[in-house]
C-alpha atoms as a PDB file:
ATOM      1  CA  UNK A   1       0.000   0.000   0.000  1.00  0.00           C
ATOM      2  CA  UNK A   2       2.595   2.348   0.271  1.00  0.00           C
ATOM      3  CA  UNK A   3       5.053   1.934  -2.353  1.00  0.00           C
ATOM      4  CA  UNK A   4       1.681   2.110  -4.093  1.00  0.00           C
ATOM      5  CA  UNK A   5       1.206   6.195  -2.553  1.00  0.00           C
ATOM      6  CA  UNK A   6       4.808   6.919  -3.181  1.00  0.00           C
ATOM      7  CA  UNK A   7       5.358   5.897  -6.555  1.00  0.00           C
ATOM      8  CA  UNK A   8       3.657   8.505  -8.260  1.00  0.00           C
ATOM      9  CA  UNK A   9       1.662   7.802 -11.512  1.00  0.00           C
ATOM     10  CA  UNK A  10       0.861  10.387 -13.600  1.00  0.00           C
ATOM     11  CA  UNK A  11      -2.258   8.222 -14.728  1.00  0.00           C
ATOM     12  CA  UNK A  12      -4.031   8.100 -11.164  1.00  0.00           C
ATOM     13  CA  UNK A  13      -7.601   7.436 -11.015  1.00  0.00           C
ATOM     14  CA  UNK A  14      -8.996   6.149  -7.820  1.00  0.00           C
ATOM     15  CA  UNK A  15     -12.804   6.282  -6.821  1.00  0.00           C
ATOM     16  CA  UNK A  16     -14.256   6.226  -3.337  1.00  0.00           C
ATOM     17  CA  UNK A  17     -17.413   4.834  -2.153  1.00  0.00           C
ATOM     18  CA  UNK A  18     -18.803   4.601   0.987  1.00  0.00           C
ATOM     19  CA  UNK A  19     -18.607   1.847   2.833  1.00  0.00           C
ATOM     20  CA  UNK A  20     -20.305  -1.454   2.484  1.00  0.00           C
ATOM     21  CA  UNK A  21     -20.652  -1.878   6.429  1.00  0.00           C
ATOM     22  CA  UNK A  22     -22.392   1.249   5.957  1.00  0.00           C
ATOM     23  CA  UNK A  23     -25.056   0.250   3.427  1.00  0.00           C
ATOM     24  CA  UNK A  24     -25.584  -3.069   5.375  1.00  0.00           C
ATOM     25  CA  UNK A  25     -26.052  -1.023   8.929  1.00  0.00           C
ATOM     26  CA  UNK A  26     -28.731   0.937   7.302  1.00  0.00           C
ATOM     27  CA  UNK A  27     -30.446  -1.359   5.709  1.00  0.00           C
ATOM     28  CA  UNK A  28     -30.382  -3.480   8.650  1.00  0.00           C
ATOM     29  CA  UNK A  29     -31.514   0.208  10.918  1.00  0.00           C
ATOM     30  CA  UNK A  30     -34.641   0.448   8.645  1.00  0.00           C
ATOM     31  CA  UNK A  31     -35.871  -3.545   9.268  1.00  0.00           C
ATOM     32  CA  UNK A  32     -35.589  -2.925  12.912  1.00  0.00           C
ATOM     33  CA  UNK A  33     -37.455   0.526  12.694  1.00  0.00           C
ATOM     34  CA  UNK A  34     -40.137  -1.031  10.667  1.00  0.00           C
ATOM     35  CA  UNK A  35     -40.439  -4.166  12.692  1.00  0.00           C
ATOM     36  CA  UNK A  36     -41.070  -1.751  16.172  1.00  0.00           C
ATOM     37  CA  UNK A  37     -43.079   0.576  14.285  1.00  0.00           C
ATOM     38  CA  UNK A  38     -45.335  -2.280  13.057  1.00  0.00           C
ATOM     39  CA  UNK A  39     -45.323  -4.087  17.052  1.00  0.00           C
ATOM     40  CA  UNK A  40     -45.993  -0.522  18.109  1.00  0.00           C
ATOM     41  CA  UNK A  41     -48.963   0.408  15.786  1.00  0.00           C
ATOM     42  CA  UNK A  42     -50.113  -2.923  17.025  1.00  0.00           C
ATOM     43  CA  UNK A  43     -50.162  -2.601  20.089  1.00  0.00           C
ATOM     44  CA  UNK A  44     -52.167   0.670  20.240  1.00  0.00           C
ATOM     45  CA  UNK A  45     -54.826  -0.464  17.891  1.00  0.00           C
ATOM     46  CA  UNK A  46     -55.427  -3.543  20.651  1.00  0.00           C
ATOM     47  CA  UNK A  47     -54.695  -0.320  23.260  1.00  0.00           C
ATOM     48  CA  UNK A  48     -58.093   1.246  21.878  1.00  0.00           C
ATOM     49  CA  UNK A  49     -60.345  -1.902  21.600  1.00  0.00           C
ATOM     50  CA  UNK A  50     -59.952  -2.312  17.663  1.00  0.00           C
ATOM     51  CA  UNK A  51     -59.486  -6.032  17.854  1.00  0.00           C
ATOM     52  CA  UNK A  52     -60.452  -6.611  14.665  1.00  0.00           C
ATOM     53  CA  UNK A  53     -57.516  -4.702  13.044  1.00  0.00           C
ATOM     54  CA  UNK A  54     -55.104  -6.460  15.225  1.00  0.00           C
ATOM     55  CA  UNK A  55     -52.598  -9.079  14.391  1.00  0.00           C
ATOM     56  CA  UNK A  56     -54.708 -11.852  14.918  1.00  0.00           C
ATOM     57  CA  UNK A  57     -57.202 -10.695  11.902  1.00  0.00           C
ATOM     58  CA  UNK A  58     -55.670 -11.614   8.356  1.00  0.00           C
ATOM     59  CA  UNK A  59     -58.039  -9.394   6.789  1.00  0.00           C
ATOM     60  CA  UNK A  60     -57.211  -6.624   8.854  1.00  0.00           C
ATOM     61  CA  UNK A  61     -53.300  -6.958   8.421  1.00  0.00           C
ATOM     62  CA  UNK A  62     -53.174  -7.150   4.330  1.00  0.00           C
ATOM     63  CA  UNK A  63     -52.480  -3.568   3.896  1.00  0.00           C
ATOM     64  CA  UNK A  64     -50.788  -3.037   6.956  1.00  0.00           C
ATOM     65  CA  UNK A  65     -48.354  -5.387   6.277  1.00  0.00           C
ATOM     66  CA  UNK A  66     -48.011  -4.272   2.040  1.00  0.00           C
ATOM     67  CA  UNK A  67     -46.975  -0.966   3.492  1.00  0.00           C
ATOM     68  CA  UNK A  68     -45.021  -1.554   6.029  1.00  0.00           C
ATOM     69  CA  UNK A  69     -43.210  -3.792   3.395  1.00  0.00           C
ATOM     70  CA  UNK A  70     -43.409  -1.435   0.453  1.00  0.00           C
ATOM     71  CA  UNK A  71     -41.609   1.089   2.619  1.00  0.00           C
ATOM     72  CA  UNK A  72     -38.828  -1.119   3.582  1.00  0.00           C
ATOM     73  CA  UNK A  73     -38.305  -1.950   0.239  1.00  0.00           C
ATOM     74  CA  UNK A  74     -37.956   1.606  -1.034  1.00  0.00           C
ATOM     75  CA  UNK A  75     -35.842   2.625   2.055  1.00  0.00           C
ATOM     76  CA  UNK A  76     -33.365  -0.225   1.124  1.00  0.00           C
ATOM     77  CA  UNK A  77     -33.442   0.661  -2.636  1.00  0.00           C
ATOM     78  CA  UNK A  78     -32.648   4.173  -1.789  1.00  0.00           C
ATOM     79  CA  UNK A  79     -29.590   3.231   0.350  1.00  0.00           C
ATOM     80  CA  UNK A  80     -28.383   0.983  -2.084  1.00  0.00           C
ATOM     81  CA  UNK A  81     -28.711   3.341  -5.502  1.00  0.00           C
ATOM     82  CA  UNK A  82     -27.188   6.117  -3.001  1.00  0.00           C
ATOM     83  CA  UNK A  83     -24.085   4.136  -2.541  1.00  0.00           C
ATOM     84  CA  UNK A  84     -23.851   3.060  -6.159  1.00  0.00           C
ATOM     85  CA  UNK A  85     -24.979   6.939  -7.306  1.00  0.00           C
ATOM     86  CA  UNK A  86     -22.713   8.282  -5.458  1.00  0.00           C
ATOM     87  CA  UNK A  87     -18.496   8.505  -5.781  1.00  0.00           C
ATOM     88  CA  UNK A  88     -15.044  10.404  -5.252  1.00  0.00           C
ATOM     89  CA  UNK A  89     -12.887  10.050  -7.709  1.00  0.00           C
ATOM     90  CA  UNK A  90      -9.126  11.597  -6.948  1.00  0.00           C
ATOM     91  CA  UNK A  91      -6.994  11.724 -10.221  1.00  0.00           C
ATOM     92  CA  UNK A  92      -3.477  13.499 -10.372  1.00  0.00           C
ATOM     93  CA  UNK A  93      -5.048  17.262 -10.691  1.00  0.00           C
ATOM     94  CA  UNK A  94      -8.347  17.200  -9.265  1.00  0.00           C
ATOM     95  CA  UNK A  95     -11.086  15.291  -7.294  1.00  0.00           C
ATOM     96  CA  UNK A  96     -14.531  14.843  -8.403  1.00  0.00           C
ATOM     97  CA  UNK A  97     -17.656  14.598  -6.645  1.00  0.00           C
ATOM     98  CA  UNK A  98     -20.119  12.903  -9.058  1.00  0.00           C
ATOM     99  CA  UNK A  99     -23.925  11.918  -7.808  1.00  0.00           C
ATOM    100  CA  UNK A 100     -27.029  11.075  -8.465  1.00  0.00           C
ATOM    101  CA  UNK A 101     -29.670   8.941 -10.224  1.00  0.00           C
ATOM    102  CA  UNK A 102     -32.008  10.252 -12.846  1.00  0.00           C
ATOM    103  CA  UNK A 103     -29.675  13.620 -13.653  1.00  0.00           C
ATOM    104  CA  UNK A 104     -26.056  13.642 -12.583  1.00  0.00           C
ATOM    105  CA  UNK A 105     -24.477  16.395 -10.862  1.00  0.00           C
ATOM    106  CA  UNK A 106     -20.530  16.623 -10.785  1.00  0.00           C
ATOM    107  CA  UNK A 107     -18.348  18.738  -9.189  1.00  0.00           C
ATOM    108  CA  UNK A 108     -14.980  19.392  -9.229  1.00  0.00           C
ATOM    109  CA  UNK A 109     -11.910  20.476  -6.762  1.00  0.00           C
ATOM    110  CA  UNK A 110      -8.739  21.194  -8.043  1.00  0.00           C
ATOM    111  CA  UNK A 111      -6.074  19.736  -5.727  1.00  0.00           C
ATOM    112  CA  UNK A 112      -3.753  22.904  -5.761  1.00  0.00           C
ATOM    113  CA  UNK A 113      -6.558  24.609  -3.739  1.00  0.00           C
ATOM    114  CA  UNK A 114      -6.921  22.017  -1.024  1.00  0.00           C
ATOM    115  CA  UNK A 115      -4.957  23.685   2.036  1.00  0.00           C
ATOM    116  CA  UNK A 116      -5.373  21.054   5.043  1.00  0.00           C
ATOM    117  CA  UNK A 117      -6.555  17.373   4.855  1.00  0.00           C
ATOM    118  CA  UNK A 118      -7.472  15.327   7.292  1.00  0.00           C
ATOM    119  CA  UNK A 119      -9.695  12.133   8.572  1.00  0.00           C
ATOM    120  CA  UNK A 120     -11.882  11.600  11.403  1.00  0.00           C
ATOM    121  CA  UNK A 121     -11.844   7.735  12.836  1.00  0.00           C
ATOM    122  CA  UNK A 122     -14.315   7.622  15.272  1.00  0.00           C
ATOM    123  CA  UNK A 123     -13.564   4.236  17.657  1.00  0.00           C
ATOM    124  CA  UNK A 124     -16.237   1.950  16.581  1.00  0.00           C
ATOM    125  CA  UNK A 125     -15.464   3.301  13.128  1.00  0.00           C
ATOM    126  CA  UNK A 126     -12.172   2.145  13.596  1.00  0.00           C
ATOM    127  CA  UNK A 127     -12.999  -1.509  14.593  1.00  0.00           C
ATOM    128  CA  UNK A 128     -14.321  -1.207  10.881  1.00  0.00           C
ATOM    129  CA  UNK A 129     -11.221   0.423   9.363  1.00  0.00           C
ATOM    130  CA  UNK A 130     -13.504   3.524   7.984  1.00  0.00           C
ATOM    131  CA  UNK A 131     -13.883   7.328   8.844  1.00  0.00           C
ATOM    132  CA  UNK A 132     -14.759  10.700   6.998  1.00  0.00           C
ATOM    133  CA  UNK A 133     -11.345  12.775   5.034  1.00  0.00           C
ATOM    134  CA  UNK A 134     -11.911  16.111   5.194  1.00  0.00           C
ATOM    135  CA  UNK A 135     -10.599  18.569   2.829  1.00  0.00           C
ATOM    136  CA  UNK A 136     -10.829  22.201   3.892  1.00  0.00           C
ATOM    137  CA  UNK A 137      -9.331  25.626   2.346  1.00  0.00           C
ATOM    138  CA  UNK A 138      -9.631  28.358   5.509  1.00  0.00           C
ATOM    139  CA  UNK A 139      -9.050  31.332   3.033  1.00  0.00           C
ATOM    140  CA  UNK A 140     -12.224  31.132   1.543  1.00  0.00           C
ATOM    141  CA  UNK A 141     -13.921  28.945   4.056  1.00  0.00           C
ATOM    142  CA  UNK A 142     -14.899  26.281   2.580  1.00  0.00           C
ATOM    143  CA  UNK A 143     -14.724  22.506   3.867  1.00  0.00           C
ATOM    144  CA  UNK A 144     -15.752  18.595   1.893  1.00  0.00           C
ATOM    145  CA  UNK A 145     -16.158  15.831   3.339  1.00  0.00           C
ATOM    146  CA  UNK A 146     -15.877  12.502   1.911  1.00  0.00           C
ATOM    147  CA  UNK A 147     -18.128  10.634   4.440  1.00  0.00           C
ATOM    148  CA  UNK A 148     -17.643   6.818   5.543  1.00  0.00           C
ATOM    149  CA  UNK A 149     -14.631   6.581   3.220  1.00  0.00           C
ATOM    150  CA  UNK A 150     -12.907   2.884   3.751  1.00  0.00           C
ATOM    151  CA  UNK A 151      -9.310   3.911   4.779  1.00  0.00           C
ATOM    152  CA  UNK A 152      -9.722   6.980   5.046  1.00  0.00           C
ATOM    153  CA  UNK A 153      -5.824   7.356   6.624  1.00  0.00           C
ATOM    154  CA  UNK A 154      -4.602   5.819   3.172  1.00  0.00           C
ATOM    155  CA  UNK A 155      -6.709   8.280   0.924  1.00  0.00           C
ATOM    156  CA  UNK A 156      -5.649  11.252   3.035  1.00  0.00           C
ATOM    157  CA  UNK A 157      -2.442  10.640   2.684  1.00  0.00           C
ATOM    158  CA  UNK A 158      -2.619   9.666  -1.621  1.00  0.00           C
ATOM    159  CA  UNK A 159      -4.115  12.822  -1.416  1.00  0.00           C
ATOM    160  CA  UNK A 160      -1.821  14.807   0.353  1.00  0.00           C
ATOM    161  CA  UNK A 161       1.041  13.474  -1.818  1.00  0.00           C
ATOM    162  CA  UNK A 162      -1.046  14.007  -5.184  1.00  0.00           C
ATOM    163  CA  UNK A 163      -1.975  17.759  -4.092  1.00  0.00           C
ATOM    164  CA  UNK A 164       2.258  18.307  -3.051  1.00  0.00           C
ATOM    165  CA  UNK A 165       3.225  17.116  -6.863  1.00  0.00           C
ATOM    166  CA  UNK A 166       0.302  18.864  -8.296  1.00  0.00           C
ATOM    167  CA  UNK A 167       1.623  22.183  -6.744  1.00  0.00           C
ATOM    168  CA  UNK A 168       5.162  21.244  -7.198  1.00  0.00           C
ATOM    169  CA  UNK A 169       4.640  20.697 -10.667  1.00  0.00           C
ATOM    170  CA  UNK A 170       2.196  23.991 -11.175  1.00  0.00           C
ATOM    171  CA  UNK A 171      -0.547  22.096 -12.986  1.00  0.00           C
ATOM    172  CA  UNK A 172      -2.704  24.350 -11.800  1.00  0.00           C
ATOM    173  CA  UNK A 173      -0.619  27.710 -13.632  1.00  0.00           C
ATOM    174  CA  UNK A 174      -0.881  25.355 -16.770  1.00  0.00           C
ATOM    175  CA  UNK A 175      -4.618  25.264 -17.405  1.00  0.00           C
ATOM    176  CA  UNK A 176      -5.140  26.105 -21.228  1.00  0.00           C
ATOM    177  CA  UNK A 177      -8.537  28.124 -21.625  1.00  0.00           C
ATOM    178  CA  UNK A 178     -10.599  26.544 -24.130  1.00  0.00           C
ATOM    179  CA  UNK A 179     -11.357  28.862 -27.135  1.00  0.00           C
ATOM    180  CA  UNK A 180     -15.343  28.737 -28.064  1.00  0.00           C
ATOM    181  CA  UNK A 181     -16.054  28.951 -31.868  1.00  0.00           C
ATOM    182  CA  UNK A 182     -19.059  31.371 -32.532  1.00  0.00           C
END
């Protein structure tokens, strides 16, 4: 891993993703929110005296139980198209932000302009080898973060060692405007 950082390429293209722990927490958070939330709306129809509704009644639990299941399903098909939307991709000059589903939105930061990186590890994120890299620039205040990033220590530093030879080099005092043909 690192006489992959140090032996700079001037070819790099590495994407990011978030986690795959993460995706299988939340998917995993939204059965066990559903399952209470059905036990729970359960409970207080027997609470009032609506028996009939209850769990005991098949024809009273058909569309409960469709919805409850319908919205699982969508929750876990939005977590999974998020993580498969949704990507950091870290070349030699710049990294780019590129998401979404149905129209896809892209944004770029040139690495010159990055002034302090960093990662955040919390502990139990750690068991998990995973964390957030934070790239900030104080002078004009502004701050990404690349959440749930698996290790995030190894991308902070490719990216610290990309951004030195991109300045080093002055890539970004090379950028050619593009001339528009009217």
């Amino acid at each position: 891993m690192q006489t992959d950082i140090n032996n700079f390429n001037h070819n790099i293209h590495y994407e990011i993703r978030n986690s795959v722990i993460i995706l299988i927490a939340k998917i995993v958070w939204v059965e066990l929110i559903i399952a209470l939330s059905h036990i729970l709306l359960n409970q207080v129809i027997l609470w009032h005296g609506f028996h009939d509704m209850a769990l005991g009644n098949f024809s009273g639990q058909i569309w409960e139980l469709l919805i409850f299941h319908a919205v699982t399903t969508c929750a876990i098909l939005y977590f999974v198209l998020q993580r498969v939307t949704t990507y950091y991709t870290i070349t030699d000059r710049e990294i780019v932000h590129e998401t979404g589903i149905i129209s896809r939105k892209r944004k770029s930061y040139d690495l010159p302009w990055i002034q302090e990186i960093d990662y955040i590890q919390w502990f139990r994120w750690r068991i998990c080898s995973f964390g957030d890299i934070v790239l900030e620039n104080p002078l004009i205040s502004w701050k990404i973060y690349i959440k749930t990033v698996p290790r995030p220590d190894y991308y902070a530093r490719l990216i610290k060692i990309l951004r030195d030879n991109s300045v080093q080099n002055n890539w970004h005092e090379k950028i050619i405007p593009i001339k528009r043909e009217i």
